[in-house]
Protein backbone atom coordinates (compact mmCIF):
# COMPACT_ATOMS: atom_id res chain seq x y z
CA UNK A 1 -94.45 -100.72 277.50
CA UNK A 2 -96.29 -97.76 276.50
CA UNK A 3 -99.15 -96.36 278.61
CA UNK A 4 -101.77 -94.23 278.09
CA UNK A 5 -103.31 -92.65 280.82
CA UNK A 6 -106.97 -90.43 280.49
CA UNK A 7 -108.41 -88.40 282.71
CA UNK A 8 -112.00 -88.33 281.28
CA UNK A 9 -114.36 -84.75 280.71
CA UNK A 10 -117.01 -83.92 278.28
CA UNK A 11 -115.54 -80.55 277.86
CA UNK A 12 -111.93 -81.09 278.38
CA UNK A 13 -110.17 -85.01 278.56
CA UNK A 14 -106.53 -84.72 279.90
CA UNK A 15 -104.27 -87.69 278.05
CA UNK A 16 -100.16 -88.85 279.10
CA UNK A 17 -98.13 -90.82 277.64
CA UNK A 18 -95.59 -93.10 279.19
CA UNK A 19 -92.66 -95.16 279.14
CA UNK A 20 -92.82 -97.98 281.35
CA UNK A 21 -89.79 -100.41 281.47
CA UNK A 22 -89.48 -102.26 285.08
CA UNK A 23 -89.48 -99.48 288.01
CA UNK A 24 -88.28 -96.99 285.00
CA UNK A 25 -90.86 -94.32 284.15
CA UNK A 26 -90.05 -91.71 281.00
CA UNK A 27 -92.84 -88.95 279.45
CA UNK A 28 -93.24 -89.55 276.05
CA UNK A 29 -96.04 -86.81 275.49
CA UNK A 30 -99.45 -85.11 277.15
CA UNK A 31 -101.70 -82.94 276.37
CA UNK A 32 -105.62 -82.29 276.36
CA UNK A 33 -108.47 -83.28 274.13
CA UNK A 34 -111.33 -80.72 274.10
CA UNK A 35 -115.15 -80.61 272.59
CA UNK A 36 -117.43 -77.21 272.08
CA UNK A 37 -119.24 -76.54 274.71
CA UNK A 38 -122.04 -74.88 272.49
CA UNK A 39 -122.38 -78.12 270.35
CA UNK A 40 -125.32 -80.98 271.51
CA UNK A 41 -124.11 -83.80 273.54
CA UNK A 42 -124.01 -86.72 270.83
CA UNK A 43 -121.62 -84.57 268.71
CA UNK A 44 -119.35 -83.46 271.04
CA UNK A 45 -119.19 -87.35 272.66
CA UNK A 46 -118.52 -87.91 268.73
CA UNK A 47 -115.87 -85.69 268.41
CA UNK A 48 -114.48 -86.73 271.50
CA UNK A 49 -114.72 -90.14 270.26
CA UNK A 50 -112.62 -89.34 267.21
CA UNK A 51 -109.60 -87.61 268.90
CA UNK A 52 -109.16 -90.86 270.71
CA UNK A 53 -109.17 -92.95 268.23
CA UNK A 54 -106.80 -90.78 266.45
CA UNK A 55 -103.94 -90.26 269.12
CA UNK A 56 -104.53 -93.90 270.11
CA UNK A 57 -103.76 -94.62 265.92
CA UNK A 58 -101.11 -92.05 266.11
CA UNK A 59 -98.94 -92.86 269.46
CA UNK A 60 -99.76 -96.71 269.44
CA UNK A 61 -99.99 -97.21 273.22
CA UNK A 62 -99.80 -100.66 274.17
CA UNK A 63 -102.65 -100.49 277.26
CA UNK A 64 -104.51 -97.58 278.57
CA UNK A 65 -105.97 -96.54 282.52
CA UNK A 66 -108.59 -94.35 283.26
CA UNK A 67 -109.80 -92.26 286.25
CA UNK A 68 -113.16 -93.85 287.39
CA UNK A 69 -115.95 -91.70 288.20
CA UNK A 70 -116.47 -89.82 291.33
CA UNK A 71 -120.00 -88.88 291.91
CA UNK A 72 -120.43 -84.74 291.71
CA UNK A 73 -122.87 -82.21 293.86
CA UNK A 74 -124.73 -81.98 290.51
CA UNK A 75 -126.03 -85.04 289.52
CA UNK A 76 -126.13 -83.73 285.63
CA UNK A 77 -122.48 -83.65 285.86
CA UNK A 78 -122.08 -86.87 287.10
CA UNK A 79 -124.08 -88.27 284.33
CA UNK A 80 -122.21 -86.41 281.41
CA UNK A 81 -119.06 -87.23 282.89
CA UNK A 82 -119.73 -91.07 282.78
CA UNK A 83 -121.04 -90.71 279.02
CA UNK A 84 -117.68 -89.10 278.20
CA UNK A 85 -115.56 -91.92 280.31
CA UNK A 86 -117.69 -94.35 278.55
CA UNK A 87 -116.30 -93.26 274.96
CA UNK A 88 -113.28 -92.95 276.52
CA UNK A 89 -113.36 -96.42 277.69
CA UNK A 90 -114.72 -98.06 274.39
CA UNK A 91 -112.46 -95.84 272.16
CA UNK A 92 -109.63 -97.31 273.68
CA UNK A 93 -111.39 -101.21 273.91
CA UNK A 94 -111.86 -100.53 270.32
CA UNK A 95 -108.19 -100.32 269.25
CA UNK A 96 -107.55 -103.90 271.07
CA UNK A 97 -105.89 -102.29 274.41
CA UNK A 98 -106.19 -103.32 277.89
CA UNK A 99 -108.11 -100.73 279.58
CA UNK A 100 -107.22 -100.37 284.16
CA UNK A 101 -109.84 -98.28 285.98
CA UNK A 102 -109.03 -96.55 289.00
CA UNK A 103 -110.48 -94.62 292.29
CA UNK A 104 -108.83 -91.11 292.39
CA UNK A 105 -108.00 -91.73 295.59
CA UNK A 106 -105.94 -94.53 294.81
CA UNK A 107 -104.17 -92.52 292.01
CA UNK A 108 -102.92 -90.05 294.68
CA UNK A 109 -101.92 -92.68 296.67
CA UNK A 110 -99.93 -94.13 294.02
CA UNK A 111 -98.37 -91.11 292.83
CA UNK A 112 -98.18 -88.91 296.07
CA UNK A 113 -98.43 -91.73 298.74
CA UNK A 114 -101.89 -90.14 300.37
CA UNK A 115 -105.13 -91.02 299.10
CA UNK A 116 -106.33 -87.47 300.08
CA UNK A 117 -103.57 -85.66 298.20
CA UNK A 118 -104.38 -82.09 296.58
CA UNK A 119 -103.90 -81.41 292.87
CA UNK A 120 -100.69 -79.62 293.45
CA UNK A 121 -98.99 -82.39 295.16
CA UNK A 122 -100.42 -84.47 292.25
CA UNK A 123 -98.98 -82.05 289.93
CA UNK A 124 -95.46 -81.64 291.94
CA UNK A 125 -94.75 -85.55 291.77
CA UNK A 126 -95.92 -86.27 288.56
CA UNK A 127 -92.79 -83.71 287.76
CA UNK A 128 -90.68 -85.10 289.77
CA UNK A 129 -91.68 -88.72 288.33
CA UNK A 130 -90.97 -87.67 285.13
CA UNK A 131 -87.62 -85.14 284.96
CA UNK A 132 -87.69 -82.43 282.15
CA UNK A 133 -91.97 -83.03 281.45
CA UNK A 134 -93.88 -79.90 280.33
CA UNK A 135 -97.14 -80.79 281.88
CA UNK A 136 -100.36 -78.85 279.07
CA UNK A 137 -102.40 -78.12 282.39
CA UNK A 138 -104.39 -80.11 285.07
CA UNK A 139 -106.42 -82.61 283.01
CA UNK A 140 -102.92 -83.49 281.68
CA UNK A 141 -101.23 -83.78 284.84
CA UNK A 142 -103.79 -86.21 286.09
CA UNK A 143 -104.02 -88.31 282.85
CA UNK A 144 -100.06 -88.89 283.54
CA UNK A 145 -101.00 -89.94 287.26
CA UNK A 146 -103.25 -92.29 286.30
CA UNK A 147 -100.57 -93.93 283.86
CA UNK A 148 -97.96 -93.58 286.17
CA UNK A 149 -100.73 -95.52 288.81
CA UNK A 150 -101.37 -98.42 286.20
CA UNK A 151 -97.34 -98.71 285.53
CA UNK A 152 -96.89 -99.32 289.05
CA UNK A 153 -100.10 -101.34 289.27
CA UNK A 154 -98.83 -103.71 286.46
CA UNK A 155 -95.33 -104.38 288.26
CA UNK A 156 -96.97 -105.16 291.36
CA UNK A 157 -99.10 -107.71 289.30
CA UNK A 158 -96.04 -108.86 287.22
CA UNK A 159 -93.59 -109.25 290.56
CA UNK A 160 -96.38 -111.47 292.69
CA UNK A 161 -97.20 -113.67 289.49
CA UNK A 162 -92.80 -114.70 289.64
């Protein structure tokens, strides 16, 4: 199965790609998707909206996770982060794939085995998950986490419904 996680931003949305056969994890590809930030909002949620739909066309993932929300200092932020996850969320619904939602914390915990794990460590095991990856930044690495989080996520699910 091929999963595709996102790790939503208006300015700059991290995506991984991943092999997921049983307990066997393999990188198939990452990188970043990014919007102007001198454009309006609606365009660059637009052209945000079109990357998506174009790697999702391109790679053919067959489901998709995304980091859920965590509420910012600056409630501004907050907001234009949730209208980016939203496209995000309905770019992907739109191609017909299963879409898993998760808490950052529960990401780390998944990937790193602490809920209150630091980007580094994030960054470390998502290497070590996946031998030979050349991770394109942060946004990437945590896109990857949050596929690597739904893989495991979907075994658990498959091994209690046996």
């Amino acid at each position: 199965m091929i999963l595709l996680g996102l790790d939503p931003g208006l300015g700059t949305t991290g995506w991984g790609l991943i092999h997921a056969e049983g307990n066997r994890l393999s990188h198939l590809a990452n990188g970043r998707l990014r919007t102007d930030s001198a454009a309006p909002l609606p365009r660059r949620l637009a052209h945000l909206d079109m990357q998506l739909v174009a790697l999702i066309a391109d790679r053919a993932p067959d489901a998709a996770a995304v980091e859920e929300v965590f509420v910012n200092a600056n409630p501004q932020s907050t907001l234009k982060l949730g209208q980016a996850r939203g496209v995000v969320i309905c770019a992907a619904a739109r191609a017909g794939l299963e879409v898993g939602e998760y808490a950052a914390r529960l990401v780390k915990k998944a990937v790193v085995g602490t809920g209150n794990a630091e980007k580094a460590q994030v960054h470390a095991m998502v290497a070590r998950l996946l031998p030979g990856v050349k991770i394109d930044g942060p946004d990437a690495a945590d896109a990857l986490a949050v596929a690597i989080c739904h893989a495991h996520h979907l075994a658990s699910a498959r091994g209690l419904q046996r």
